[in-house]
C-alpha atoms as a PDB file:
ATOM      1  CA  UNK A   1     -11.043   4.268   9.780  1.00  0.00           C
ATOM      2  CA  UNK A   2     -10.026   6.905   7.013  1.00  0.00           C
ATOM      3  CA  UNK A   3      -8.176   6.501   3.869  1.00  0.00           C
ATOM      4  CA  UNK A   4      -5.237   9.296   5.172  1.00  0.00           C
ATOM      5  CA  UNK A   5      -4.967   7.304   8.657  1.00  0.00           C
ATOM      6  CA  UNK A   6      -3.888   3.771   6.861  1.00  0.00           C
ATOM      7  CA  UNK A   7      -2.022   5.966   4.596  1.00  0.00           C
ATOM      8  CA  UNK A   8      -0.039   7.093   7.659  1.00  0.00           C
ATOM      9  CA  UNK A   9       0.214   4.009   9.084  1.00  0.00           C
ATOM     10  CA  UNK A  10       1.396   2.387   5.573  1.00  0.00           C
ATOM     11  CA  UNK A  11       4.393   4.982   5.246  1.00  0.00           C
ATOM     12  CA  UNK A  12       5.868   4.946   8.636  1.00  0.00           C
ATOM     13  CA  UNK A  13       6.578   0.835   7.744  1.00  0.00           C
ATOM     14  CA  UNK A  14       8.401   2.398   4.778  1.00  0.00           C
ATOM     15  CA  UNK A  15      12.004   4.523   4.166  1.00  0.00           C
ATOM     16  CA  UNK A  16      10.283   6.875   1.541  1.00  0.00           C
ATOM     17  CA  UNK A  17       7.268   5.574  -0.147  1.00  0.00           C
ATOM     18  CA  UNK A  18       4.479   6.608  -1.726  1.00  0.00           C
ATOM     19  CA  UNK A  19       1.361   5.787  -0.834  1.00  0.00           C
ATOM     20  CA  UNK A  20      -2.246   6.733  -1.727  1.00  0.00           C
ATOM     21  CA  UNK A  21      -5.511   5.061  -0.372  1.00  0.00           C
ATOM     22  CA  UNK A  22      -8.701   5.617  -1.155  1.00  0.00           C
ATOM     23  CA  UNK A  23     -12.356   3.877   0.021  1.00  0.00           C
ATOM     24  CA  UNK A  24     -15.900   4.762  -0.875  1.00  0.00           C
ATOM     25  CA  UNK A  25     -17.225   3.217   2.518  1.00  0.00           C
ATOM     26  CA  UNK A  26     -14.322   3.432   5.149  1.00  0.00           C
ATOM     27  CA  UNK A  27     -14.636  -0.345   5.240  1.00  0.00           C
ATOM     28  CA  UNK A  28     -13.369  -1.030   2.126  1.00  0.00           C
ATOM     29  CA  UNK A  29      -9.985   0.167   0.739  1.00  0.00           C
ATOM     30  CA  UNK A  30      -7.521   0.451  -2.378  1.00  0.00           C
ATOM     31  CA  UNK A  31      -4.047   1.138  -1.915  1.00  0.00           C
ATOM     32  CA  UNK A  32      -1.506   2.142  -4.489  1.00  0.00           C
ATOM     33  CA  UNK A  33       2.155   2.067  -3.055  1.00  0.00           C
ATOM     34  CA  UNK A  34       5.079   2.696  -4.719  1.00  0.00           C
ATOM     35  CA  UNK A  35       8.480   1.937  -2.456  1.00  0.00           C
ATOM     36  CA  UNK A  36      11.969   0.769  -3.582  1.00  0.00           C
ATOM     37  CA  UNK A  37      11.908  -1.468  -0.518  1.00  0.00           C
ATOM     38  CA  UNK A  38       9.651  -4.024  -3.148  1.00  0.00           C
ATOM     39  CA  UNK A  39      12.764  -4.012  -4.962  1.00  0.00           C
ATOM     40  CA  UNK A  40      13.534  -8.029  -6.173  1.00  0.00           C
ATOM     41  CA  UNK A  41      10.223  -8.861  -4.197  1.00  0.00           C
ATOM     42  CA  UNK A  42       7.260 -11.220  -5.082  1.00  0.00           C
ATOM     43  CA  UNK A  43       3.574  -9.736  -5.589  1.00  0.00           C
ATOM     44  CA  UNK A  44       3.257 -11.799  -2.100  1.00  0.00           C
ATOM     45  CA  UNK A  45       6.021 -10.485   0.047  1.00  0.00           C
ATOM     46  CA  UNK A  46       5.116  -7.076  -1.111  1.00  0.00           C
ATOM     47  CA  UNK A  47       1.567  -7.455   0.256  1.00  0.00           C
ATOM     48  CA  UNK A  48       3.036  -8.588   3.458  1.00  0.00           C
ATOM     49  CA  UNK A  49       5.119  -5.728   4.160  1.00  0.00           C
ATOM     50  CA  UNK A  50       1.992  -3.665   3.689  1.00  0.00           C
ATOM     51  CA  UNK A  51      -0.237  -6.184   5.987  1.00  0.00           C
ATOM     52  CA  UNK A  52       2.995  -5.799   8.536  1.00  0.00           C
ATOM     53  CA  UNK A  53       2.439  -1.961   8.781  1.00  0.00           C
ATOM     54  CA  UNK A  54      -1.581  -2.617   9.272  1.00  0.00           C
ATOM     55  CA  UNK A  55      -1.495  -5.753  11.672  1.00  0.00           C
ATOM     56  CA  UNK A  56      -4.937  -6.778  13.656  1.00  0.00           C
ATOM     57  CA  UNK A  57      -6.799  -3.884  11.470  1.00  0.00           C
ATOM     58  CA  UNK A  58      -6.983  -6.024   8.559  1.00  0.00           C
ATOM     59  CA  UNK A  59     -10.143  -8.167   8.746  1.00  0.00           C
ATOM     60  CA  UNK A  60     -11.218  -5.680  11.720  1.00  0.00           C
ATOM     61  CA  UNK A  61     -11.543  -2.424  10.848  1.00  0.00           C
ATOM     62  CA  UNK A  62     -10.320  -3.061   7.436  1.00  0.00           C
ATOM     63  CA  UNK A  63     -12.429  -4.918   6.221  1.00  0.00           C
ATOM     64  CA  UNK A  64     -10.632  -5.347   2.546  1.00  0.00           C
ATOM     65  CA  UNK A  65      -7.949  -3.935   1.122  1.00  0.00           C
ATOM     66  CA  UNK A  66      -7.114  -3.974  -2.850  1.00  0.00           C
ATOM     67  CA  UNK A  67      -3.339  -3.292  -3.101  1.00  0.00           C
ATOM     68  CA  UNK A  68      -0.929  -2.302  -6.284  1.00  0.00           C
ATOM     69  CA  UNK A  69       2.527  -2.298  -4.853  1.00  0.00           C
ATOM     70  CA  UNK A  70       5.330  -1.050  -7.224  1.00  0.00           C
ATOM     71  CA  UNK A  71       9.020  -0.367  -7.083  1.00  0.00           C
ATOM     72  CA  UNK A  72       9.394   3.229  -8.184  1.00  0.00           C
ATOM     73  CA  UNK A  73      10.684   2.204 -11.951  1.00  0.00           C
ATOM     74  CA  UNK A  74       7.058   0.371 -12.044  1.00  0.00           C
ATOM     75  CA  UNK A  75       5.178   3.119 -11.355  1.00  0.00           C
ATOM     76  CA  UNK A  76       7.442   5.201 -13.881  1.00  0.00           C
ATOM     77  CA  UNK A  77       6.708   2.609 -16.469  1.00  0.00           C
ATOM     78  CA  UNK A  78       3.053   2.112 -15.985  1.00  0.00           C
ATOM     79  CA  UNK A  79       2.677   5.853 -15.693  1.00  0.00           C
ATOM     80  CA  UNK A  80       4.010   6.372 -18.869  1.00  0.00           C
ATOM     81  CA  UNK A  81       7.250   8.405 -17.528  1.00  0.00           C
ATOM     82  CA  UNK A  82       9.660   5.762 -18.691  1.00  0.00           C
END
């Protein structure tokens, strides 16, 4: 599986996010994803709406998956833009 296909897959479980994903082997992946939707949320229930979008591929043909997942005034802050 390519990086742009779980990309796709990632941002039709979100309103407007951003997502990038990237993988040296096609088996293993790292995901950055910024969406407002993590607004208020836990590191866990953020990784779980990403898991949601992904279902039976992870541990299949995902074999591991890093994620970052930030609320868009994270990403602003971490990126310097604040």
């Amino acid at each position: 599986m390519n990086p742009k296909e779980i990309s796709q897959l990632i941002e039709a479980g979100f309103d407007d996010a951003t997502v990038k994903v990237e993988s040296d082997d096609n088996t293993h992946y790292g995901a950055l994803v910024v969406a407002a939707e993590f607004d208020g949320k836990r590191l866990i229930a953020r990784h779980q709406m990403i898991y949601k979008c992904l279902g039976a591929l992870v541990g299949n043909e995902i074999h591991a998956l890093s994620i970052t997942a930030l609320t868009p005034d994270e990403w602003r802050q971490k990126s310097g833009e604040a």
